[in-house]
C-alpha atoms as a PDB file:
ATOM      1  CA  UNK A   1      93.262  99.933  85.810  1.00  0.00           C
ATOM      2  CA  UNK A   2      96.388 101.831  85.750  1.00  0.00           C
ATOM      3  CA  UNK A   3      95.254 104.791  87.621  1.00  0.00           C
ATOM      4  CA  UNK A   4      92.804 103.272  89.913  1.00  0.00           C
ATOM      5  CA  UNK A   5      94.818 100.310  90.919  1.00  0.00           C
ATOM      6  CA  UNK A   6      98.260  99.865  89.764  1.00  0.00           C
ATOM      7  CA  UNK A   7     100.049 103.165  90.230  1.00  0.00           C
ATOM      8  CA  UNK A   8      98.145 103.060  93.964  1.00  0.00           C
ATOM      9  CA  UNK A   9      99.313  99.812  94.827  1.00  0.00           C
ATOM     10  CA  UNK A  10     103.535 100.276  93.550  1.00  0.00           C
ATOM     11  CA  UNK A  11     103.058 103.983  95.121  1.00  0.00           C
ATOM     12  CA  UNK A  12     101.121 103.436  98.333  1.00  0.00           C
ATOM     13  CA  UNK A  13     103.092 105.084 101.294  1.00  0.00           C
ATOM     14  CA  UNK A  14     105.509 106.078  98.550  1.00  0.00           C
ATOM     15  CA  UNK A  15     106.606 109.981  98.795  1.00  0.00           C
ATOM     16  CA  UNK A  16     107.874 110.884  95.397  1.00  0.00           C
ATOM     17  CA  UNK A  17     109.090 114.415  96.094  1.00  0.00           C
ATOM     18  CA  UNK A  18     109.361 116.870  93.540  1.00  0.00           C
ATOM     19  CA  UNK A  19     110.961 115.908  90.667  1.00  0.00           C
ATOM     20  CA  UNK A  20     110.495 112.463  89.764  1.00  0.00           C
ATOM     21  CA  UNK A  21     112.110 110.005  86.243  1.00  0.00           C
ATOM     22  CA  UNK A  22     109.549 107.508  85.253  1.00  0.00           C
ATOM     23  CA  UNK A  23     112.417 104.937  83.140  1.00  0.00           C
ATOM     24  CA  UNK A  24     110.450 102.877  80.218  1.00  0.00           C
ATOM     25  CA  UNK A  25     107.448 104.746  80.088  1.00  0.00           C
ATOM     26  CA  UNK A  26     106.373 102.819  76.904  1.00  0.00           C
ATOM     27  CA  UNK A  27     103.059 104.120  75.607  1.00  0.00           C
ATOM     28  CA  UNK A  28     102.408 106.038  78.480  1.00  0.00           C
ATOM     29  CA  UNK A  29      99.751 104.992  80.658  1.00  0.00           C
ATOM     30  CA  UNK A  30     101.250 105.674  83.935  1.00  0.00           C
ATOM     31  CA  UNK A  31     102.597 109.183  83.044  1.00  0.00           C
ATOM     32  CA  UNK A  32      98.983 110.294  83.301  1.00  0.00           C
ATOM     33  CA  UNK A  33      98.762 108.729  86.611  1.00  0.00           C
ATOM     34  CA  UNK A  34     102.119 110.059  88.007  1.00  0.00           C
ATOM     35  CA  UNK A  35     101.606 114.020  86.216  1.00  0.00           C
ATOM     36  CA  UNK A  36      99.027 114.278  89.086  1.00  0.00           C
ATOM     37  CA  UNK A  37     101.540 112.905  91.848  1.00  0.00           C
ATOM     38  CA  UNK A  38     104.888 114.732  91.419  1.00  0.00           C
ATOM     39  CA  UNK A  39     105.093 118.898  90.433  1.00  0.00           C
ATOM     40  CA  UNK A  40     108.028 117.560  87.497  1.00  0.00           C
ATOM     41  CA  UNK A  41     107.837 114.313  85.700  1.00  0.00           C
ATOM     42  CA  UNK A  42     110.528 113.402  83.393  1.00  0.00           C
ATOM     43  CA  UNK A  43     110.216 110.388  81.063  1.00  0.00           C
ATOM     44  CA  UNK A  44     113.164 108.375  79.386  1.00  0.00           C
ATOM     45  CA  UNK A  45     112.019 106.146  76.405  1.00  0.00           C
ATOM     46  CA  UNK A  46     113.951 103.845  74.668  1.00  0.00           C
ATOM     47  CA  UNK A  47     111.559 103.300  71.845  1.00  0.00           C
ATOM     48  CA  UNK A  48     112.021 106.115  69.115  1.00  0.00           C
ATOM     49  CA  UNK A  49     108.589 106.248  67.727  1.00  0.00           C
ATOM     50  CA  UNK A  50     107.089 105.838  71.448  1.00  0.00           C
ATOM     51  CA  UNK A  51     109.386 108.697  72.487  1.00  0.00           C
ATOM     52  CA  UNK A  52     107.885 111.220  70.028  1.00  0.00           C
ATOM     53  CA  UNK A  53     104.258 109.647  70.847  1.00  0.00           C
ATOM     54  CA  UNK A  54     105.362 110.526  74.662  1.00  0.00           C
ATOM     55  CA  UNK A  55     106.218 113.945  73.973  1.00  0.00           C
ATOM     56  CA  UNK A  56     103.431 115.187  71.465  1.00  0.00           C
ATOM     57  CA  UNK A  57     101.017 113.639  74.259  1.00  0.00           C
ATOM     58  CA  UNK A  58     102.198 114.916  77.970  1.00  0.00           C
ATOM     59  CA  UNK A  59     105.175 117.440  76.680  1.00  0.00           C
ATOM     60  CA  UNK A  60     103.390 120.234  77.111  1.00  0.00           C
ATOM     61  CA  UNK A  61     103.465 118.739  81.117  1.00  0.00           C
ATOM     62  CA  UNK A  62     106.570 116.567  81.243  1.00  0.00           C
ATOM     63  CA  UNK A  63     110.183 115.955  79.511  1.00  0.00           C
ATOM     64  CA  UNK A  64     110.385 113.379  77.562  1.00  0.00           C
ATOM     65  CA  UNK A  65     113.946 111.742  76.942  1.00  0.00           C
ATOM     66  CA  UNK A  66     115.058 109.629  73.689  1.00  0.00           C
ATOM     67  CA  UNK A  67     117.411 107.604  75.902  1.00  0.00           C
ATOM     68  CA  UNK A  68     118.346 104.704  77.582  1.00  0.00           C
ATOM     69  CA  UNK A  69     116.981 103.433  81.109  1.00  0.00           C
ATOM     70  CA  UNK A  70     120.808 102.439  81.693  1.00  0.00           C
ATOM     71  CA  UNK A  71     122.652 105.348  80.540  1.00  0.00           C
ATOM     72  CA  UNK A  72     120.223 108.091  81.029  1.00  0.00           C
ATOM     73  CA  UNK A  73     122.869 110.959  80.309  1.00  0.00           C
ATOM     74  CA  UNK A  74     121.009 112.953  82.965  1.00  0.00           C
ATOM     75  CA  UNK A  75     122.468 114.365  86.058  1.00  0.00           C
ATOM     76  CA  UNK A  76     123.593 112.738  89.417  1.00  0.00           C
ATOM     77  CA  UNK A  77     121.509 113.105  92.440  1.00  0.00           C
ATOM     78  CA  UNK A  78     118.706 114.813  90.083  1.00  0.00           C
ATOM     79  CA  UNK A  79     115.376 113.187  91.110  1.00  0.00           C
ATOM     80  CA  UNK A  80     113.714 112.732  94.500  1.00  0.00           C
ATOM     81  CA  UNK A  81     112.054 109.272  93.051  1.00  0.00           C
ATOM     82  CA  UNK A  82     112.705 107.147  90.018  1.00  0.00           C
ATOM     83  CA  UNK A  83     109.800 104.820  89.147  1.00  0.00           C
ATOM     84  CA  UNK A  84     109.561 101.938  86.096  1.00  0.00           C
ATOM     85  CA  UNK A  85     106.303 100.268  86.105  1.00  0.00           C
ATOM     86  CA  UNK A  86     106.081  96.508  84.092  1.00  0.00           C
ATOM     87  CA  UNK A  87     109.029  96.903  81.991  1.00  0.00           C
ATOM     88  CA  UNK A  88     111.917  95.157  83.677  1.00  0.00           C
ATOM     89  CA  UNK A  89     111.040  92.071  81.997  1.00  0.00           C
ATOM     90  CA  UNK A  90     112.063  93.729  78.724  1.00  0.00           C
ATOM     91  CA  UNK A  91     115.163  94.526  79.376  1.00  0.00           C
ATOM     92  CA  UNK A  92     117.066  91.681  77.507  1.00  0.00           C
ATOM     93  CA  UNK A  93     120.010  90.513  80.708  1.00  0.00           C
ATOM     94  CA  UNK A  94     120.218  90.549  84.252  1.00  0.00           C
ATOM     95  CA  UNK A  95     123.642  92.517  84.140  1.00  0.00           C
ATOM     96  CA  UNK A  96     121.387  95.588  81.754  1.00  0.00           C
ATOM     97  CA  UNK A  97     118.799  95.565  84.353  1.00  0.00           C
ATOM     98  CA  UNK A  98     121.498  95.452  86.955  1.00  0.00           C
ATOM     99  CA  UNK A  99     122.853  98.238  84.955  1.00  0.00           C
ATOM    100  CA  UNK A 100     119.424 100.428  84.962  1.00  0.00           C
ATOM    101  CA  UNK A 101     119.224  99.883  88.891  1.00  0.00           C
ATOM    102  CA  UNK A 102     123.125 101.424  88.984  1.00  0.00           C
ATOM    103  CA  UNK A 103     121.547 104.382  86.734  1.00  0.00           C
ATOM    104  CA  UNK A 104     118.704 104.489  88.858  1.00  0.00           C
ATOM    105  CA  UNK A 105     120.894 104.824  92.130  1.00  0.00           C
ATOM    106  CA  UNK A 106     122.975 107.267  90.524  1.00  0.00           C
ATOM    107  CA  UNK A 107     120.292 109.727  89.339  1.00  0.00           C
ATOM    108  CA  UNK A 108     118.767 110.346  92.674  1.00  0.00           C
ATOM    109  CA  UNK A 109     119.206 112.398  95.462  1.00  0.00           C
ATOM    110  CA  UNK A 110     120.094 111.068  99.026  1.00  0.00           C
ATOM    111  CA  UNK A 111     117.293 109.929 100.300  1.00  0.00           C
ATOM    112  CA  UNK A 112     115.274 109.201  96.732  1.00  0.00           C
ATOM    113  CA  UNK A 113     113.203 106.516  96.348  1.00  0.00           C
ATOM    114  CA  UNK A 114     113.196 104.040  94.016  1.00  0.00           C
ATOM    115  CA  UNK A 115     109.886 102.057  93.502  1.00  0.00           C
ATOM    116  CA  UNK A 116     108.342  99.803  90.615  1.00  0.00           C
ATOM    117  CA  UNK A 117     106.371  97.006  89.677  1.00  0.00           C
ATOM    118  CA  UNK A 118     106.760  94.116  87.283  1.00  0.00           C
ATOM    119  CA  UNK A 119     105.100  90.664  86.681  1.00  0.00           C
ATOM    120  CA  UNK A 120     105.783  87.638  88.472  1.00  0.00           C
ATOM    121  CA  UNK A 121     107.381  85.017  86.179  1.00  0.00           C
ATOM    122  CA  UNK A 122     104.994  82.149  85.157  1.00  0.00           C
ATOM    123  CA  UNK A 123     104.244  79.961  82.242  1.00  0.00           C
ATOM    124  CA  UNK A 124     101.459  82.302  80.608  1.00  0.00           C
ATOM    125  CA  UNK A 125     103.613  85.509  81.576  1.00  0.00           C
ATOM    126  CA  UNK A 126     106.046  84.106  78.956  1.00  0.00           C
ATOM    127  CA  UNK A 127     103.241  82.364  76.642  1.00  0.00           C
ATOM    128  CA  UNK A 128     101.988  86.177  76.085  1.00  0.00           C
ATOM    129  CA  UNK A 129     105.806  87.337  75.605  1.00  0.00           C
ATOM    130  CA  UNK A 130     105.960  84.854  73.080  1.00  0.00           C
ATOM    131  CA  UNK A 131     108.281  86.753  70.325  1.00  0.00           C
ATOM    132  CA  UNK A 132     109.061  89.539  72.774  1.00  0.00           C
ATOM    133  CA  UNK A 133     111.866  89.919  74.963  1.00  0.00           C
ATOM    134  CA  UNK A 134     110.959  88.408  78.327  1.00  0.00           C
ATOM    135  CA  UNK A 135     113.406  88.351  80.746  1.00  0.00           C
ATOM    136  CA  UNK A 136     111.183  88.453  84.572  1.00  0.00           C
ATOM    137  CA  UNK A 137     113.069  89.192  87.621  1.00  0.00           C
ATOM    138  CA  UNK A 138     112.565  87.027  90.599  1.00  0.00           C
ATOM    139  CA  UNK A 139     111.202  88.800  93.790  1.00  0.00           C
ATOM    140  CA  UNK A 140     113.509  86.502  95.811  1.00  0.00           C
ATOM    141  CA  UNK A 141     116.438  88.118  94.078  1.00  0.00           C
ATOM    142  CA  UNK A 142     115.430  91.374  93.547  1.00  0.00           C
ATOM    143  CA  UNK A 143     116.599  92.683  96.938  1.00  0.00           C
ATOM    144  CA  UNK A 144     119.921  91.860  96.987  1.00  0.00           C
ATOM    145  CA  UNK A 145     120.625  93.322  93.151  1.00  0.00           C
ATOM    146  CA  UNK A 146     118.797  96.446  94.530  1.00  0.00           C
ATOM    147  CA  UNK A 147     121.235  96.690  97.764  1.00  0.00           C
ATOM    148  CA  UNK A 148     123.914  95.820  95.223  1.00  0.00           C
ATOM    149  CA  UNK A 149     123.081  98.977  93.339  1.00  0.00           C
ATOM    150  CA  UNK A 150     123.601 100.609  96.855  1.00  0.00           C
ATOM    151  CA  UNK A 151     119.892 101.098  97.496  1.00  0.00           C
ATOM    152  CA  UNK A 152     118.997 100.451 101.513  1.00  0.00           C
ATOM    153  CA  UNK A 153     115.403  99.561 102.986  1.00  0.00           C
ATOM    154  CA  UNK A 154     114.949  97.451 100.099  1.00  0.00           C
ATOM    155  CA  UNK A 155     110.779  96.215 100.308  1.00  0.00           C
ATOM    156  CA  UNK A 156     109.989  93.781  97.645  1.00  0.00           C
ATOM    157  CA  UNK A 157     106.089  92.489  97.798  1.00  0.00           C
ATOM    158  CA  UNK A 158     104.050  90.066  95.795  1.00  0.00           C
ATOM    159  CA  UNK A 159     100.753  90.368  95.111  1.00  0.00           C
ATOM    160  CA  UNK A 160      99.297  87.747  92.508  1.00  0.00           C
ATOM    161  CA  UNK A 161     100.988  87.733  89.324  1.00  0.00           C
ATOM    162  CA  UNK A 162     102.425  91.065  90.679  1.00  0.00           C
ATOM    163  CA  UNK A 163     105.611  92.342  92.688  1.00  0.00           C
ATOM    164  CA  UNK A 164     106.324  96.263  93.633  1.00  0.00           C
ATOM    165  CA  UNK A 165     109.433  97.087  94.971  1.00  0.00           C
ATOM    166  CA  UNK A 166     110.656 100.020  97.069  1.00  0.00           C
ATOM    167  CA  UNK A 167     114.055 101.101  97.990  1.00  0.00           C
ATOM    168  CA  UNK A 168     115.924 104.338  99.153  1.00  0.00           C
ATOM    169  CA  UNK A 169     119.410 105.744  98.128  1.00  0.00           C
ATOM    170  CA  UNK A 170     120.924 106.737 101.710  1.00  0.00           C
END
């Protein structure tokens, strides 16, 4: 589902250059998608366990960071595309995700994209977060926290239960 559908739809018309940072990759399944779609992929987990189960399965293809989404450590104007696919909603407060979109800003180059997915807030979106940290971000919002951030040609579409976002550091 991932590969065939997913990663397609967040990605589609999406140029991702040649070095992109997939923040939150959790267990992994869309670094085996994106390994295929950028010539460097690097990963930064905030899980420690899911870190090391990152890097003993795609390090031998990608780096794999210990770190945080919102304080990556890594270099300014570094990536050609940053990508985070369904984890937004994890991220505990609107000022931390705020926060990862400043990181996310920062980390690429002019003219980097920035694209991602995440569900669509809704009763049983929360029912099946139930004990987990589920904090969805609006679509209607989204756009002006991403131009916030300083990100221009901000695209935020819905799709279902679904929204994918694009937007470009000038």
């Amino acid at each position: 589902m991932v590969r065939d559908r997913l990663v397609p739809w967040v990605l589609a018309d999406v140029d991702l250059g040649d070095s992109t940072l997939e923040i939150g990759p959790g267990y992994g399944a869309n670094m085996g998608a994106l390994l295929d779609k950028t010539p460097r992929l690097t990963a930064v987990e905030i899980d420690g366990p899911m870190a090391r189960q990152l890097q003993a399965a795609y390090g031998h293809r990608a780096r794999v960071i210990h770190g945080d989404g919102t304080d990556t450590g890594l270099p300014a104007d570094e990536f050609s595309s940053v990508v985070c696919f369904t984890m937004l909603h994890h991220v505990p407060t609107a000022r931390l995700q705020d926060k990862l979109f400043v990181e996310a800003f920062r980390v690429l180059a002019p003219g980097g994209v920035f694209a991602g997915s995440d569900s669509v807030d809704s009763r049983w979106f929360r029912i099946a977060h139930f004990r987990d940290t589920c904090n969805p971000v609006s679509p209607t919002t989204l756009p002006e926290r991403l131009r916030q951030a300083g990100f221009h040609n901000v695209h935020v579409d819905v799709k279902g239960s679904n929204q994918r976002w694009r937007a470009v550091k000038p």
